[in-house]
Protein backbone atom coordinates (compact mmCIF):
# COMPACT_ATOMS: atom_id res chain seq x y z
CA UNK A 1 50.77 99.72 218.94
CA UNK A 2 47.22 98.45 218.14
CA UNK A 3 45.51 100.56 215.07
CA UNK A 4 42.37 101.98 214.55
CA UNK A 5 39.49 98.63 213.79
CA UNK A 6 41.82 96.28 215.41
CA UNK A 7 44.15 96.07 212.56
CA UNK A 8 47.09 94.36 214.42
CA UNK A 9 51.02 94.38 213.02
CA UNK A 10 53.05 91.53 212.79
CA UNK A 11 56.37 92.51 214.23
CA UNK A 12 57.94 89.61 212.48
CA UNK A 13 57.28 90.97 208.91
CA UNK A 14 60.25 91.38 206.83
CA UNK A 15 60.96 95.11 206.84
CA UNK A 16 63.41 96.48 204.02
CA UNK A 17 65.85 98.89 205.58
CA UNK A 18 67.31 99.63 202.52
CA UNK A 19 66.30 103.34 201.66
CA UNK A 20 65.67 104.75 205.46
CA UNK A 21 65.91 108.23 206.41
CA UNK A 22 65.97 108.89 202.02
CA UNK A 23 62.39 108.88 201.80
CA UNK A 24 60.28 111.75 200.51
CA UNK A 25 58.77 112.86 203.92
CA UNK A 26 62.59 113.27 205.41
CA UNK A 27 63.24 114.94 202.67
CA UNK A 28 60.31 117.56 202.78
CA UNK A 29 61.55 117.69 206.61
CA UNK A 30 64.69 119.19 205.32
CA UNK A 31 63.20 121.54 203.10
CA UNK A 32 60.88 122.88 205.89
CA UNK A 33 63.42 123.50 208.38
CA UNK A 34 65.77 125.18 205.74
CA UNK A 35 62.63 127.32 205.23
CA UNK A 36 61.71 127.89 209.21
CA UNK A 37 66.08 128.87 209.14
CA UNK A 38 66.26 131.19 206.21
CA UNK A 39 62.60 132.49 207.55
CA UNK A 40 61.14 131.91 204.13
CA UNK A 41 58.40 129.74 205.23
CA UNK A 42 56.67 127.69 208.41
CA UNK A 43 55.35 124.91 207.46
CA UNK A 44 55.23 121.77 209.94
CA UNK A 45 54.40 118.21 210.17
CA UNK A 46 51.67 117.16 211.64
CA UNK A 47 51.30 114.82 214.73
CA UNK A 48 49.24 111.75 214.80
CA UNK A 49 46.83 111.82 217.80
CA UNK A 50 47.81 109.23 219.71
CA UNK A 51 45.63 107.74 222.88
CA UNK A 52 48.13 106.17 225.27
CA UNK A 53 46.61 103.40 227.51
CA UNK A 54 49.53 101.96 228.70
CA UNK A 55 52.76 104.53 229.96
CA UNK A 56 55.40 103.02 232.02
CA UNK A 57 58.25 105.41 233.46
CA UNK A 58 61.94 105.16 232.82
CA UNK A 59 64.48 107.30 233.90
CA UNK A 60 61.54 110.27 234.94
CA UNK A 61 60.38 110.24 231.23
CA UNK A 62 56.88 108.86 230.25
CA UNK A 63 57.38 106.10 227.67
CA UNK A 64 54.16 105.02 225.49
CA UNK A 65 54.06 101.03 225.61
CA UNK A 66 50.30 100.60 224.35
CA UNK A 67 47.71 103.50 222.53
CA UNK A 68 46.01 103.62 219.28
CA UNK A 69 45.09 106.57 216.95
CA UNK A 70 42.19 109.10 218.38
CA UNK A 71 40.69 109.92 215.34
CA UNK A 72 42.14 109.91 211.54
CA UNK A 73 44.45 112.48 210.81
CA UNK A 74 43.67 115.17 207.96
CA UNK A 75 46.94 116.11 205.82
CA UNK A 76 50.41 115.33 206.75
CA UNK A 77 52.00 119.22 206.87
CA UNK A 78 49.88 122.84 207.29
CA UNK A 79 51.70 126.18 208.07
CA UNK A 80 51.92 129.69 206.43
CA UNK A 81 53.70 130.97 203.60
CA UNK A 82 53.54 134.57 202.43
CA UNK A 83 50.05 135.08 204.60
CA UNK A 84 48.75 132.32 202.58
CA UNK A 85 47.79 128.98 204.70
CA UNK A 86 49.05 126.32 203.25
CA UNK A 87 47.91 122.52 203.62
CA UNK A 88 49.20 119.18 201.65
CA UNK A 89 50.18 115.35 201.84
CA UNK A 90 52.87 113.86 201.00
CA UNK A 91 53.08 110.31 199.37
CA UNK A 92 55.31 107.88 197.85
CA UNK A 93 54.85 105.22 195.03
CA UNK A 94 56.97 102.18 193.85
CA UNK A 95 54.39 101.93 190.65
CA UNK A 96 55.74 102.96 187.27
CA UNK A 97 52.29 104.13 185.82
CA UNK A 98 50.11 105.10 188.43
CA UNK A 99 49.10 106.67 191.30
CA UNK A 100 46.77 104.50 193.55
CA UNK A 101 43.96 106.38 195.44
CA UNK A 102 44.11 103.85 197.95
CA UNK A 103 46.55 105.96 199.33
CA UNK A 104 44.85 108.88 200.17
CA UNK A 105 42.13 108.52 202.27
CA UNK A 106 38.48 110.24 201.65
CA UNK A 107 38.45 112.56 205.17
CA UNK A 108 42.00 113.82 203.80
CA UNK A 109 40.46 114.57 200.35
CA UNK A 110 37.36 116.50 201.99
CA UNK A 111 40.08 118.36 204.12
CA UNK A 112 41.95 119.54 200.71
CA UNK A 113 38.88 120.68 199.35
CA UNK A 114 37.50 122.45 202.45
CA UNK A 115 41.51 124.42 202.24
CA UNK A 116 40.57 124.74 199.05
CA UNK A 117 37.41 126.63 199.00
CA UNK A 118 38.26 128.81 201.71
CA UNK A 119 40.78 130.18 200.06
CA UNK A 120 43.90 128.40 201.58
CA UNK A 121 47.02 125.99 199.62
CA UNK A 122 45.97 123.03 199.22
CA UNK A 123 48.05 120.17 197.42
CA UNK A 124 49.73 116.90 197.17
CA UNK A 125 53.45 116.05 196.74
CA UNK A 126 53.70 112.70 195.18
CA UNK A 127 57.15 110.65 194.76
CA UNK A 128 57.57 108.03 192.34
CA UNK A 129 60.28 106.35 193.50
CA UNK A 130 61.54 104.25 190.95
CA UNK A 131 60.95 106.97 188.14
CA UNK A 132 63.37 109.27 190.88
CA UNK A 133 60.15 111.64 189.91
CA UNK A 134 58.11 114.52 192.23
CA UNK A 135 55.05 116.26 191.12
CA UNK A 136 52.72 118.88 192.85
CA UNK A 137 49.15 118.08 192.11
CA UNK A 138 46.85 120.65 192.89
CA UNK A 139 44.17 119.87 195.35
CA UNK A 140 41.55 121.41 192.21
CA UNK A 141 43.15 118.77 190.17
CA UNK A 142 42.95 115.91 192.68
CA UNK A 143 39.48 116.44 193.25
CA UNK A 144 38.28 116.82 189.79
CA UNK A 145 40.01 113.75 188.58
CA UNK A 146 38.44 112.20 191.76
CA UNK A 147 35.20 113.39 190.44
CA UNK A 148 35.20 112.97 186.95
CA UNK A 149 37.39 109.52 186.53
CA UNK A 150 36.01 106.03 187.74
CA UNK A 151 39.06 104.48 188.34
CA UNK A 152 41.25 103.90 191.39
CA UNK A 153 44.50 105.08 190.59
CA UNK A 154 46.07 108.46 188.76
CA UNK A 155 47.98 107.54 185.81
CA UNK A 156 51.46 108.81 185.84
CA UNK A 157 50.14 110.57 182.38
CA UNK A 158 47.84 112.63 184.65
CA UNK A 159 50.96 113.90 186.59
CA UNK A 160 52.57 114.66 183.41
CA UNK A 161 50.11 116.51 181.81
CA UNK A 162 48.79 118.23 185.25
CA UNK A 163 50.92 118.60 187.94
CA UNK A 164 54.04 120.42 188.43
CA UNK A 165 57.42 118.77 188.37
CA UNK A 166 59.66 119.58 191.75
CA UNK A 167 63.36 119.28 190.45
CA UNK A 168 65.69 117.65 193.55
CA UNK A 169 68.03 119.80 195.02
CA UNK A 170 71.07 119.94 197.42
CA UNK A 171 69.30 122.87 199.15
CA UNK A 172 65.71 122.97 199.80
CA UNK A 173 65.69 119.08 198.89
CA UNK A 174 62.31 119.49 197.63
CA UNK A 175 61.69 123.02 196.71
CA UNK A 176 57.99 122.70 196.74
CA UNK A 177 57.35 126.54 196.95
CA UNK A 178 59.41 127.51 193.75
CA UNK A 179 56.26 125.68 192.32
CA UNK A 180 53.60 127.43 195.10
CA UNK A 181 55.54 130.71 194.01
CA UNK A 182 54.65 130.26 190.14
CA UNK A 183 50.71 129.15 190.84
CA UNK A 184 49.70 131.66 194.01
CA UNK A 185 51.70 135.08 193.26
């Protein structure tokens, strides 16, 4: 698949296998369809739009052999809770101290804030992996330390102090809206 600004992937990278199908967005997944099942919540994850230049056709189904990315994507999941929109992205970490913005992308930072101040949910889940940690960060509290710190990471001491621990459990995995339930009712 060829990425947006010709960024090509080399297929012969070593790729660690080690933790697949564990990984925070799986298990958000999980918690969303044990939501959509216990009617609780609907919240979904959002496709990338995809251009497809190249379809060949196996078996009567269309398979995608060459595309790239239409436009960037905003958030990773949106959906509706209680009558309340919610919007938020989810993102992992190996670091022990921070939080790099690298990894969230300035069009998905002006989507937050436009949830934001129209009244919507608007957050980020982040995983540090190593510290087997997951906060909520408010999209408020993104976008002011954004705004008011010069540096290009969150320390982990910003998640500590600011954002909202989500405990793991058997069953929702990641029981984000025990934490949406204490902020928004």
């Amino acid at each position: 698949m060829k990425y947006p600004k010709g960024v090509v992937i080399n297929s012969s990278q070593n790729i660690e296998y080690k933790h697949r199908g564990m990984g925070l967005e799986d298990d958000i997944n999980m918690t969303n369809q044990y939501y959509a099942d216990k009617e609780i919540a609907f919240i979904y994850k959002k496709p990338t739009p995809i251009q497809a230049t190249k379809i060949e056709y196996v078996n009567n189904r269309k398979i995608i052999k060459e595309g790239y990315f239409k436009e960037p994507s905003t958030t990773d999941y949106n959906g509706l809770y209680d009558g309340k929109y919610i919007d938020f992205e989810a993102k992992e970490t190996n670091l022990l101290t921070s939080f790099p913005l690298s990894n969230i992308h300035s069009h998905q930072i002006k989507h937050i804030n436009n949830i934001i101040n129209n009244r919507g949910i608007g957050f980020i889940i982040v995983r540090f992996t190593k510290l087997n940690k997951t906060y909520l960060l408010l999209g408020k509290d993104l976008i002011d330390y954004i705004d008011t710190c010069d540096k290009k990471s969150i320390p982990i001491r910003y998640f500590e102090e600011k954002a909202y621990i989500i405990e793991d459990k058997y069953m929702p995995r990641v029981d984000y809206l025990e934490v949406v339930n204490n902020i928004w009712r």
